[in-house]
Protein backbone atom coordinates (compact mmCIF):
# COMPACT_ATOMS: atom_id res chain seq x y z
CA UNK A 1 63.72 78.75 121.95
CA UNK A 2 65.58 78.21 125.31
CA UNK A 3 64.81 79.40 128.45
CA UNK A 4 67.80 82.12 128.12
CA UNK A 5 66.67 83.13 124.81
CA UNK A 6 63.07 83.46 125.96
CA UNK A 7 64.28 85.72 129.18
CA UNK A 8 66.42 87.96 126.26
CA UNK A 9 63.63 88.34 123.82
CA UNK A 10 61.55 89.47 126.92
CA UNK A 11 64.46 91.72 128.27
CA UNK A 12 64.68 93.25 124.76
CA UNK A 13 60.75 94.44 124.95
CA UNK A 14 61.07 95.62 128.62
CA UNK A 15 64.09 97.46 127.72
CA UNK A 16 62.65 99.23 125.59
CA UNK A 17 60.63 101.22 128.96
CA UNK A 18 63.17 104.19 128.38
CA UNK A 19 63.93 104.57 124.57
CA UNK A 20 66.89 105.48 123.40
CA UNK A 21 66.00 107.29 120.40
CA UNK A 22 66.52 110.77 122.26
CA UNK A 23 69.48 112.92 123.48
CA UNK A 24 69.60 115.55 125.70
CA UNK A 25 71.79 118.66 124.55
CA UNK A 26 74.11 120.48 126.78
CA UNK A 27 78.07 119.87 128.09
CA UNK A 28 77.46 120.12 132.15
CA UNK A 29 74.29 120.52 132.37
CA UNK A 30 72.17 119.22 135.51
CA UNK A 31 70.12 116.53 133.54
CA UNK A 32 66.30 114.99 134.38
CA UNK A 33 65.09 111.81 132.77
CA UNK A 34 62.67 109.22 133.43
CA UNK A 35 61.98 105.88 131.78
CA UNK A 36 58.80 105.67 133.75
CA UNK A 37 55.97 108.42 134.55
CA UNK A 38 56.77 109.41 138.03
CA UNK A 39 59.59 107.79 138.36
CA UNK A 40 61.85 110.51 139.38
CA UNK A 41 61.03 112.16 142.58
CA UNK A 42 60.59 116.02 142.73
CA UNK A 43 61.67 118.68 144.95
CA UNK A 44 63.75 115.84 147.56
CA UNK A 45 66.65 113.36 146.38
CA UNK A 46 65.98 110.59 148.85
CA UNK A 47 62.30 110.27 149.82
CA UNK A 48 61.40 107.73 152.23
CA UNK A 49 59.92 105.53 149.65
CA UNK A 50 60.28 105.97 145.72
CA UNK A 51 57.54 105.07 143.74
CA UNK A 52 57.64 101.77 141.85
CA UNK A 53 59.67 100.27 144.86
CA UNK A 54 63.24 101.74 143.51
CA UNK A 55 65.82 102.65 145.38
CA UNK A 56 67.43 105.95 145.38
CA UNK A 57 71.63 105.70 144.82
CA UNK A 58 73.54 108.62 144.40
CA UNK A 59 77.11 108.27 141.56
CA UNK A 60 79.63 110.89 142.79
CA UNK A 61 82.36 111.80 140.25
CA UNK A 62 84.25 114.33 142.64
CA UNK A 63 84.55 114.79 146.50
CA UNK A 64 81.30 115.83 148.66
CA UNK A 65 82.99 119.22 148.92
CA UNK A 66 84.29 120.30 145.70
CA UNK A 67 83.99 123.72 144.76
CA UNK A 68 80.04 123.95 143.72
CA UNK A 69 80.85 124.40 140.38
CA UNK A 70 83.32 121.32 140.19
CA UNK A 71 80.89 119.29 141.82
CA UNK A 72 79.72 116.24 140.05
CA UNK A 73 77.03 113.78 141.12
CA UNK A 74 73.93 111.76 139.73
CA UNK A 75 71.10 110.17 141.38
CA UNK A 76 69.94 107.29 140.39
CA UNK A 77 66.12 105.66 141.46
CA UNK A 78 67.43 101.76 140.50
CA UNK A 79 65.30 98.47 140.87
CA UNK A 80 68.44 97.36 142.54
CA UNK A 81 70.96 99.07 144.73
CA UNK A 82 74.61 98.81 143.47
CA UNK A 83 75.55 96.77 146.16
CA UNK A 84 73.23 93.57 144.48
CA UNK A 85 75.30 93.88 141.48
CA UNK A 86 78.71 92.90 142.86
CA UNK A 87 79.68 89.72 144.60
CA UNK A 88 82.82 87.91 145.93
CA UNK A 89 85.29 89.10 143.80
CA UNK A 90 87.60 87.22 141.65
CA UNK A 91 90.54 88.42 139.49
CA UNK A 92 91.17 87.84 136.02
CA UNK A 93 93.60 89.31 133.34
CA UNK A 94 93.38 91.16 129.67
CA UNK A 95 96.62 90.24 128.60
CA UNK A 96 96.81 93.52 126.21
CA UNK A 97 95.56 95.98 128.85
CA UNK A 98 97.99 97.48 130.14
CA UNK A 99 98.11 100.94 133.33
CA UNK A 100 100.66 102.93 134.04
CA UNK A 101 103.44 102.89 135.94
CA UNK A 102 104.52 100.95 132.58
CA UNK A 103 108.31 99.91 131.82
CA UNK A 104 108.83 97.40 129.57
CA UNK A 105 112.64 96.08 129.73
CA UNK A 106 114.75 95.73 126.72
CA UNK A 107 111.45 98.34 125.42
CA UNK A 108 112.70 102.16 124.80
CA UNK A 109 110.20 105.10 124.33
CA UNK A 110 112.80 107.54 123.30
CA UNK A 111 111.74 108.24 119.66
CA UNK A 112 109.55 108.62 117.09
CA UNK A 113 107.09 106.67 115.90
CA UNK A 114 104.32 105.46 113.96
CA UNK A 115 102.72 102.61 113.39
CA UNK A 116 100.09 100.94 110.47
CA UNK A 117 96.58 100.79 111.40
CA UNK A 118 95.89 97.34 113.41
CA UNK A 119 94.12 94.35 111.09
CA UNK A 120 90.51 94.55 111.75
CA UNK A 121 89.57 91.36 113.73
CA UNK A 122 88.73 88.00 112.35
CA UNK A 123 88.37 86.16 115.63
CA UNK A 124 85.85 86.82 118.25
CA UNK A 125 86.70 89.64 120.32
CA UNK A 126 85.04 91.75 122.47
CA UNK A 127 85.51 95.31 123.89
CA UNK A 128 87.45 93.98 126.66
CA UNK A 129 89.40 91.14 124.80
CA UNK A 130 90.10 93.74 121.74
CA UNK A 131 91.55 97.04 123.49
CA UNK A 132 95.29 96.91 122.49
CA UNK A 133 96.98 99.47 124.72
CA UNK A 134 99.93 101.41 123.42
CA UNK A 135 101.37 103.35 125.96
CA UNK A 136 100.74 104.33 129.19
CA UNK A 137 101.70 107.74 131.39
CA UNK A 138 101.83 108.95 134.63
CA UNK A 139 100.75 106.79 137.64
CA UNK A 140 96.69 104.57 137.64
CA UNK A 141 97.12 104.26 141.76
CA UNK A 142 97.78 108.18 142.20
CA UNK A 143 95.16 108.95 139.49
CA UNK A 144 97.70 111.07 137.43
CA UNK A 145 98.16 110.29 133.75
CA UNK A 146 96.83 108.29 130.70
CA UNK A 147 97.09 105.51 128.65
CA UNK A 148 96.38 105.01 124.91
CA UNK A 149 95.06 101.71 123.17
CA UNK A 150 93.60 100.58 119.83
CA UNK A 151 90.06 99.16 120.12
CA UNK A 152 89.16 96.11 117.86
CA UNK A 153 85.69 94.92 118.39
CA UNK A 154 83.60 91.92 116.16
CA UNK A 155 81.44 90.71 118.78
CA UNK A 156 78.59 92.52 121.34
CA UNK A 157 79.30 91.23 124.99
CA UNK A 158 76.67 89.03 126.23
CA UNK A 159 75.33 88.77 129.99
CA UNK A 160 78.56 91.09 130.84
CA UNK A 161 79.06 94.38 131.61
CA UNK A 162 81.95 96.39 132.60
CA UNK A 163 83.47 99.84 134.85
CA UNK A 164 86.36 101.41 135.45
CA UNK A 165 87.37 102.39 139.14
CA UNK A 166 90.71 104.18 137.44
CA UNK A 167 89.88 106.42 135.08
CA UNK A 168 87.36 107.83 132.42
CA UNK A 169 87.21 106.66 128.83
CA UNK A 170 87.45 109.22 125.83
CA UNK A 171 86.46 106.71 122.62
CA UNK A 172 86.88 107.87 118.75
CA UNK A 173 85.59 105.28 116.66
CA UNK A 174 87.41 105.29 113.29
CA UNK A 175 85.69 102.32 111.55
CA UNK A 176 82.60 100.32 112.56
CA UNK A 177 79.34 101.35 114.87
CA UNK A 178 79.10 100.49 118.47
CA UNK A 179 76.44 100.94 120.96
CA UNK A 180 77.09 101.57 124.76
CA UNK A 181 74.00 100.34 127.03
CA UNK A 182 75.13 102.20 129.86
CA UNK A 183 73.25 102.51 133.36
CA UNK A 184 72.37 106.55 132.56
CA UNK A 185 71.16 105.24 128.77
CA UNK A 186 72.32 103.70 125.44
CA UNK A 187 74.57 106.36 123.82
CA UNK A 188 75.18 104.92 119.44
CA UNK A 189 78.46 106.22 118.01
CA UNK A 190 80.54 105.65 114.55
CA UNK A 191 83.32 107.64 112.86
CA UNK A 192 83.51 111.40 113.43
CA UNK A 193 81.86 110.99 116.74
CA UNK A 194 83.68 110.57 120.00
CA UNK A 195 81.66 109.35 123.21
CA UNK A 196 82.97 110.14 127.35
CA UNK A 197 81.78 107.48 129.27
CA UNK A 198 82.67 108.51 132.95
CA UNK A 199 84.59 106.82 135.90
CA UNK A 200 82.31 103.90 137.70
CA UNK A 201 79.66 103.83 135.04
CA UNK A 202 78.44 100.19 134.28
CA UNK A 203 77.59 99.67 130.79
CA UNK A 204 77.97 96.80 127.83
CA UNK A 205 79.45 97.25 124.70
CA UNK A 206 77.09 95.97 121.61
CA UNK A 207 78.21 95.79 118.01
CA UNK A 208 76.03 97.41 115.66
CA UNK A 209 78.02 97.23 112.40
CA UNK A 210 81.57 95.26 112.53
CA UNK A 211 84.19 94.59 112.64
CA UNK A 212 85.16 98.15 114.73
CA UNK A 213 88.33 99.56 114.97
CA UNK A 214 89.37 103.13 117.41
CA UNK A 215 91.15 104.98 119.20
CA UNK A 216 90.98 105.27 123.44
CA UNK A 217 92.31 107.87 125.79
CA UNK A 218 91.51 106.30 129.60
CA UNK A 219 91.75 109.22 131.83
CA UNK A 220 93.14 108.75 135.01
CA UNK A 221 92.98 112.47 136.42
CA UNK A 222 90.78 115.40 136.60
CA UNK A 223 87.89 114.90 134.24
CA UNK A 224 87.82 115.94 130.75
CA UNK A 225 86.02 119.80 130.17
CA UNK A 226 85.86 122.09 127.67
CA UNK A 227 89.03 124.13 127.53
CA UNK A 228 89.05 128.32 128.36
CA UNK A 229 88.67 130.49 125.07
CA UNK A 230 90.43 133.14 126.57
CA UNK A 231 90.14 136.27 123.92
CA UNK A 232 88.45 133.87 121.44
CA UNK A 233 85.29 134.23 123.45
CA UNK A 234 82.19 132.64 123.43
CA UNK A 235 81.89 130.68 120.49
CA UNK A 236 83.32 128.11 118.12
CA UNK A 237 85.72 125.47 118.90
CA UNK A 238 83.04 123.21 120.94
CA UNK A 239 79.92 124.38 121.41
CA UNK A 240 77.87 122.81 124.81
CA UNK A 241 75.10 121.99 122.82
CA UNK A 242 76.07 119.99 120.63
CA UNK A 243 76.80 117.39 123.35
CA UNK A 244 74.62 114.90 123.79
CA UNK A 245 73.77 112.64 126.92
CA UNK A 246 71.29 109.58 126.47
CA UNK A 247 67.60 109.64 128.06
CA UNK A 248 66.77 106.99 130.57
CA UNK A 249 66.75 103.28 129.48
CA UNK A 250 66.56 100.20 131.65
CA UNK A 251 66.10 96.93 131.61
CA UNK A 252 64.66 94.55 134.08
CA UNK A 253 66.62 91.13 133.38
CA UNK A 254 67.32 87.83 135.44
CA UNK A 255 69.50 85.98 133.52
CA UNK A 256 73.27 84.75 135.47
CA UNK A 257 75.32 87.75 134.24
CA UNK A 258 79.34 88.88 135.00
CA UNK A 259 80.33 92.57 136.23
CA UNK A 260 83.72 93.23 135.17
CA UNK A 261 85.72 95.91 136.97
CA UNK A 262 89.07 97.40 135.94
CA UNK A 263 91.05 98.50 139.80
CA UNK A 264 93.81 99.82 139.99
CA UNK A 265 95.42 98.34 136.90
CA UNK A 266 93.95 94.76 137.94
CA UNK A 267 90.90 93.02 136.38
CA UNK A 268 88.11 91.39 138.47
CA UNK A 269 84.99 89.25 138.01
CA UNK A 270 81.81 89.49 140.05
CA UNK A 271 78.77 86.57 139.43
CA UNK A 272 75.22 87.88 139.87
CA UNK A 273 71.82 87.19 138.58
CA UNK A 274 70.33 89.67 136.84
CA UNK A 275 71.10 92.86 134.68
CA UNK A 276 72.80 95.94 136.40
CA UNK A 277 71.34 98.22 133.72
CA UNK A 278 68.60 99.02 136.17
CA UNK A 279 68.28 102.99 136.28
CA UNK A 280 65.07 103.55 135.70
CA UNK A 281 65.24 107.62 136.34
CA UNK A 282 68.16 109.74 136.96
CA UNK A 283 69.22 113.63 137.84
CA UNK A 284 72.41 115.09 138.23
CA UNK A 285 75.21 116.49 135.71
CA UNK A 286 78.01 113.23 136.16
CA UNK A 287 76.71 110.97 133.07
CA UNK A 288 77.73 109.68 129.56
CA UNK A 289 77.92 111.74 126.63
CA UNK A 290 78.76 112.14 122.51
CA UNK A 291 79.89 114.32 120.33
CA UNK A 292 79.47 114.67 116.80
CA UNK A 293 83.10 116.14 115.40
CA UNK A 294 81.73 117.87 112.53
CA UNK A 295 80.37 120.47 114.74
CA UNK A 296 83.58 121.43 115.97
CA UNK A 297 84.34 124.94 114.48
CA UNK A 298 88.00 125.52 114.02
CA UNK A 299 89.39 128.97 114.49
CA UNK A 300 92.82 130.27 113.03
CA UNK A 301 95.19 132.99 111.52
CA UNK A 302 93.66 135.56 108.80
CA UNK A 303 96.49 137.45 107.82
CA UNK A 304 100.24 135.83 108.79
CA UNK A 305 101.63 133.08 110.88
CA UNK A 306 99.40 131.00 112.48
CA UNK A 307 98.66 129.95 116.47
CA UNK A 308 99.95 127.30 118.01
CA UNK A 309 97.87 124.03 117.34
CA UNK A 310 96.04 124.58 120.98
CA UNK A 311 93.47 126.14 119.16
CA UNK A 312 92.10 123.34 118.05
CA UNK A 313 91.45 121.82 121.60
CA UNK A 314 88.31 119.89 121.78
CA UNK A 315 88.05 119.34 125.14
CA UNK A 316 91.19 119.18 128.10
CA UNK A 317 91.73 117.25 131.37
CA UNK A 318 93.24 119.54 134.18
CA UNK A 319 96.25 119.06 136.02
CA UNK A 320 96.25 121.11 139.04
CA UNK A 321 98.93 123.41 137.21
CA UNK A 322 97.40 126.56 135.12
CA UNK A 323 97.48 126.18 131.65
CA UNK A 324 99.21 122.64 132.00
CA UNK A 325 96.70 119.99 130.81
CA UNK A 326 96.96 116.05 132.07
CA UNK A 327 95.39 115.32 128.68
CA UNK A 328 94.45 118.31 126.07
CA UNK A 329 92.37 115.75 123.29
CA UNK A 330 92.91 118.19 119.79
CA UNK A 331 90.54 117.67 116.39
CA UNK A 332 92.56 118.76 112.72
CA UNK A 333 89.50 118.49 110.68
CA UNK A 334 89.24 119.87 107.10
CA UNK A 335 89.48 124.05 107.33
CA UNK A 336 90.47 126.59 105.22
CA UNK A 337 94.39 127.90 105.36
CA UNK A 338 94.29 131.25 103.88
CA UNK A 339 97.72 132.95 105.65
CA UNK A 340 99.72 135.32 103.33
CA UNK A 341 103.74 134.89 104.14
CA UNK A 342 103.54 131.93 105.93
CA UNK A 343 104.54 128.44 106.27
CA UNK A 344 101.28 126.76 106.58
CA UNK A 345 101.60 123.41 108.43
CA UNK A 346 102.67 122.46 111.34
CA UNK A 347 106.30 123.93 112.10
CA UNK A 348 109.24 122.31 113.25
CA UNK A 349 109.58 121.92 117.15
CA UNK A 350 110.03 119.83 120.46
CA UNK A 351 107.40 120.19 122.84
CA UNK A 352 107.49 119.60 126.29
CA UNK A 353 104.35 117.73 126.34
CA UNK A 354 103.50 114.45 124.33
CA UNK A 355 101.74 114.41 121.19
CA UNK A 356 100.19 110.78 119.81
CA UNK A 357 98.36 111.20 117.13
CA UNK A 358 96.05 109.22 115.11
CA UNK A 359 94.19 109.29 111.73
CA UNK A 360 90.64 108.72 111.62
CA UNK A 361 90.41 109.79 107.30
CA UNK A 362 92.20 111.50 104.80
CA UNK A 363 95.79 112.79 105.04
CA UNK A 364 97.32 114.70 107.15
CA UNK A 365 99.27 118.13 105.55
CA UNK A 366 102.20 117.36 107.47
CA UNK A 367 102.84 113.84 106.28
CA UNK A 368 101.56 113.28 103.05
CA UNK A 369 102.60 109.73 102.80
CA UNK A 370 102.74 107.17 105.73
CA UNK A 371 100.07 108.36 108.04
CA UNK A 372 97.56 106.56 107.49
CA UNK A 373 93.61 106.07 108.52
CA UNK A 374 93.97 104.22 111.68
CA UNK A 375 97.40 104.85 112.03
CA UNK A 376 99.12 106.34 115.33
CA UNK A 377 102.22 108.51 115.33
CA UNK A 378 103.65 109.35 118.86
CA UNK A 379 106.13 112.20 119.74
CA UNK A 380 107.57 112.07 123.16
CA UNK A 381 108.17 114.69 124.86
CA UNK A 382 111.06 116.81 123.64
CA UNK A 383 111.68 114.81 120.97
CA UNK A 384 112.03 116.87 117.64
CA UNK A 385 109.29 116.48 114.56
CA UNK A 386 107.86 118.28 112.15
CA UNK A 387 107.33 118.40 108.86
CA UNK A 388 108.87 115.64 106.26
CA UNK A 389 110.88 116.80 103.49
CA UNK A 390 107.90 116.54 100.74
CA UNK A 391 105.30 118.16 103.18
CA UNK A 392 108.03 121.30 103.80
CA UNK A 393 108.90 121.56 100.33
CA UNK A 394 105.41 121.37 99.06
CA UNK A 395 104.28 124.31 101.39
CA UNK A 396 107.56 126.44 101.11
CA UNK A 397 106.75 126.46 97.27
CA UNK A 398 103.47 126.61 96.55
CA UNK A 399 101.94 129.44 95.59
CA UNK A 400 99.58 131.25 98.92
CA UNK A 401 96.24 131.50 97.94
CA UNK A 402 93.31 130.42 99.82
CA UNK A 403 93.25 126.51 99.78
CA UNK A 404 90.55 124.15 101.47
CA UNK A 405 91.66 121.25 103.69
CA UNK A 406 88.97 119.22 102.60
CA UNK A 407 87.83 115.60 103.96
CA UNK A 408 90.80 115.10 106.66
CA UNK A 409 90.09 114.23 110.18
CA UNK A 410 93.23 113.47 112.27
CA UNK A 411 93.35 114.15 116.21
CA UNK A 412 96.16 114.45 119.02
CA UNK A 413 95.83 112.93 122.64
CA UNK A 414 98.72 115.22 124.55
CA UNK A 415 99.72 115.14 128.21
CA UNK A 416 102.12 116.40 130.39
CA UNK A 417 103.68 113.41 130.97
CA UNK A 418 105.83 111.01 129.44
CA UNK A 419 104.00 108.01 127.07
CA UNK A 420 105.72 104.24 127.76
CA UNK A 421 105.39 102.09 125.04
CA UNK A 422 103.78 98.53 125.58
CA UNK A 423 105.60 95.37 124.81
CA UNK A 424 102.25 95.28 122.28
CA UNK A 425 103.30 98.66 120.65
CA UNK A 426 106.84 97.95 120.36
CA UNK A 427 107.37 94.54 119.59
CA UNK A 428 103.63 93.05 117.86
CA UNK A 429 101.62 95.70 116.55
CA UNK A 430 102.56 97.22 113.09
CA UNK A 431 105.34 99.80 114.06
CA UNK A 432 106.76 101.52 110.81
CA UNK A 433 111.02 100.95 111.11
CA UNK A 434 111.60 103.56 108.73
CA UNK A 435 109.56 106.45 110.22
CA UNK A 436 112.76 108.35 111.28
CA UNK A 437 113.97 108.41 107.29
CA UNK A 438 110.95 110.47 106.26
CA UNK A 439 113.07 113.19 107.88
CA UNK A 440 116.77 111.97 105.83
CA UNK A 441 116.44 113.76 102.83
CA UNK A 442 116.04 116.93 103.95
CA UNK A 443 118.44 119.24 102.34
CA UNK A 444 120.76 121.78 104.08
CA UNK A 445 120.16 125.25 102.39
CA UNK A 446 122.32 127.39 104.02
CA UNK A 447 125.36 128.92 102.20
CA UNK A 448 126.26 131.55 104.08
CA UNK A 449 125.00 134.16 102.00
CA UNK A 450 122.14 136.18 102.50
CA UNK A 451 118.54 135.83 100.57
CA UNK A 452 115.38 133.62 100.27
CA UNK A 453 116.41 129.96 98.98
């Protein structure tokens, strides 16, 4: 056994100070944990001296004077300050990471389309060398927009550990586990889970069962929150407990080790010697979390007609403008349709925001063929889709009793803005040509007289 192998083995053991076995519940919630007894001072945030020799470190994830119930922060108590985890920094690039502002030339967005799921990974590729973004919105410097990408993971990242400055990450695994060792605590997530790991949060990417393949939505704007119910009222759709946020872990390592940082679009490297997972206890309400996706409780129509798909809004992403979200991420999971009268999927329509969609299992009721698990469909805005001809023909004939949506797990990341394709989406990954003909055989039915056809 090397030196470097001896240091891991006895990193694994003193890792193991804070285990990560246990969650805490709640969505927002001010959160105490401790890896150590005493560790976390009580009744002060910054006492003159914090026992075990720690420093105390405050993460903010909004302004000092956002509205109190806005107001995000965590304090850390951290055998290192930040500031000895980042060096001279140099830059580096991830070819098939792309920000927005995103135009590729000779590359039009004006469409729709869908593409095959990605091939799993045979090569070596890590969570930063796998994400495959495709398509970007709004602006990374002026922290307005998104951008989408395809995760595919085969190998943990060793001695190297990652943030972003620009934006939050919303992950939905679709095949494969992964673990995130995060500073806060190590959060485990597979299909029909979905983990937020927050702006500025350090944290390394392990895989636990590979290869991995999923779905991102980096946030650059207002965090993600639950969304108003409105006259639903207090429950279903998302409850806050069934979020989970990891205990304290740490580990106490001093082996040569990389920080990567994403900035403003760019990529840089920073040397140092040890391991930045140093948090040993923490308080506040700005840290990691899951969510398990089977506890999402759809709601929907009882009688006739049915609500516009915003009902099934997981969580949304503000935008400054009432009832206009930067990112609304929705969940169609298996549920029972049961209106009498009524066309039952998805209608016909262009939408002012845009809709990309992927498929996690099972088919979707509006496209019975083509949409596949880990597949992506994207609808820009105002650009017309519904339905395909078998999916309209299917529902306009079949006879309305109560039918079960059963194993089906498909889910939409919308925004206000616009969504660029890559010169990845358009030109390499596995874009389906003949998505527009689903529509061409749908038949015209009017004849000018009057009567149900």
């Amino acid at each position: 056994m090397t030196k470097h192998d001896a240091q891991n083995e006895i990193t694994r053991e003193a890792s193991q100070a804070g285990p990560h076995a246990g969650y805490l519940p709640g969505f927002g919630n001010d959160f105490e944990t401790e890896a150590l007894p005493g560790a976390l001072p009580q009744g002060q945030n910054s006492p003159q001296k914090c026992n075990y020799g720690l420093y105390g470190e405050q993460l903010s994830g909004t302004p000092f004077t956002a509205p109190q119930h806005q107001n995000e922060r965590t304090w850390c108590y951290r055998i290192r300050p930040s500031v000895k985890h980042t060096g001279r920094f140099e830059r580096f690039d991830l070819p098939y990471w792309k920000s927005a502002p995103l135009i590729v030339e000779g590359v039009t967005s004006l469409g729709q389309c869908r593409w095959d799921p990605l091939p799993l990974p045979k090569e070596k590729l890590t969570w930063l060398t796998g994400m495959r973004t495709m398509t970007t919105a709004g602006d990374v410097n002026t922290q307005v927009g998104m951008a989408s990408h395809v995760y595919l993971v085969s190998a943990s990242m060793e001695d190297e550990y990652f943030y972003s400055a620009d934006s939050e990450l919303l992950v939905v695994p679709q095949q494969g586990q992964l673990r995130f060792a995060t500073e806060l605590g190590i959060i485990d997530i597979g299909p029909e889970e979905i983990a937020i790991l927050p702006r500025g949060l350090v944290y390394r990417v392990e895989v636990l069962d590979g290869p991995c393949r999923g779905f991102v939505c980096e946030n650059y704007g207002q965090k993600f929150d639950l969304p108003g119910r409105g006259p639903i009222g207090a429950n279903c759709m998302a409850n806050r407990r069934d979020f989970k946020t990891p205990v304290a872990a740490f580990e106490d390592k001093e082996v040569p080790s990389s920080v990567l940082i994403k900035w403003c679009g760019q990529f840089h490297r920073t040397k140092i010697g040890h391991s930045p997972l140093d948090v040993v206890a923490w308080h506040g309400n700005y840290a990691p979390c899951k969510y398990d996706l089977k506890t999402y409780c759809p709601v929907g129509a009882v009688l006739f007609d049915h609500p516009d798909p915003s009902i099934f809004t997981v969580l949304t992403a503000p935008s400054g403008v009432d009832g206009t979200a930067n990112i609304d991420f929705v969940l169609f999971r298996d549920r029972w349709m049961v209106a009498e009268n009524t066309f039952r999927p998805p209608w016909y329509h262009k939408n002012i925001m845009s809709e990309l969609m992927g498929n996690i299992y099972g088919q979707y009721d509006a496209k019975p063929e083509g949409f596949v698990p880990g597949g992506i469909s994207l609808h820009n805005m105002m650009v017309p889709h519904g339905p395909d001809r078998d999916a309209f023909e299917g529902a306009s004939n079949s006879k309305l009793k109560p039918h079960k949506l059963d194993h089906t797990m498909s889910f939409m990341f919308e925004t206000r803005f616009p969504q660029h394709l890559t010169q990845f989406a358009a030109k390499e990954a596995l874009i389906q040509d003949t998505y527009i003909d689903c529509w061409a055989s749908i038949d015209k039915k009017f004849d000018g007289t009057p009567g149900l056809k």
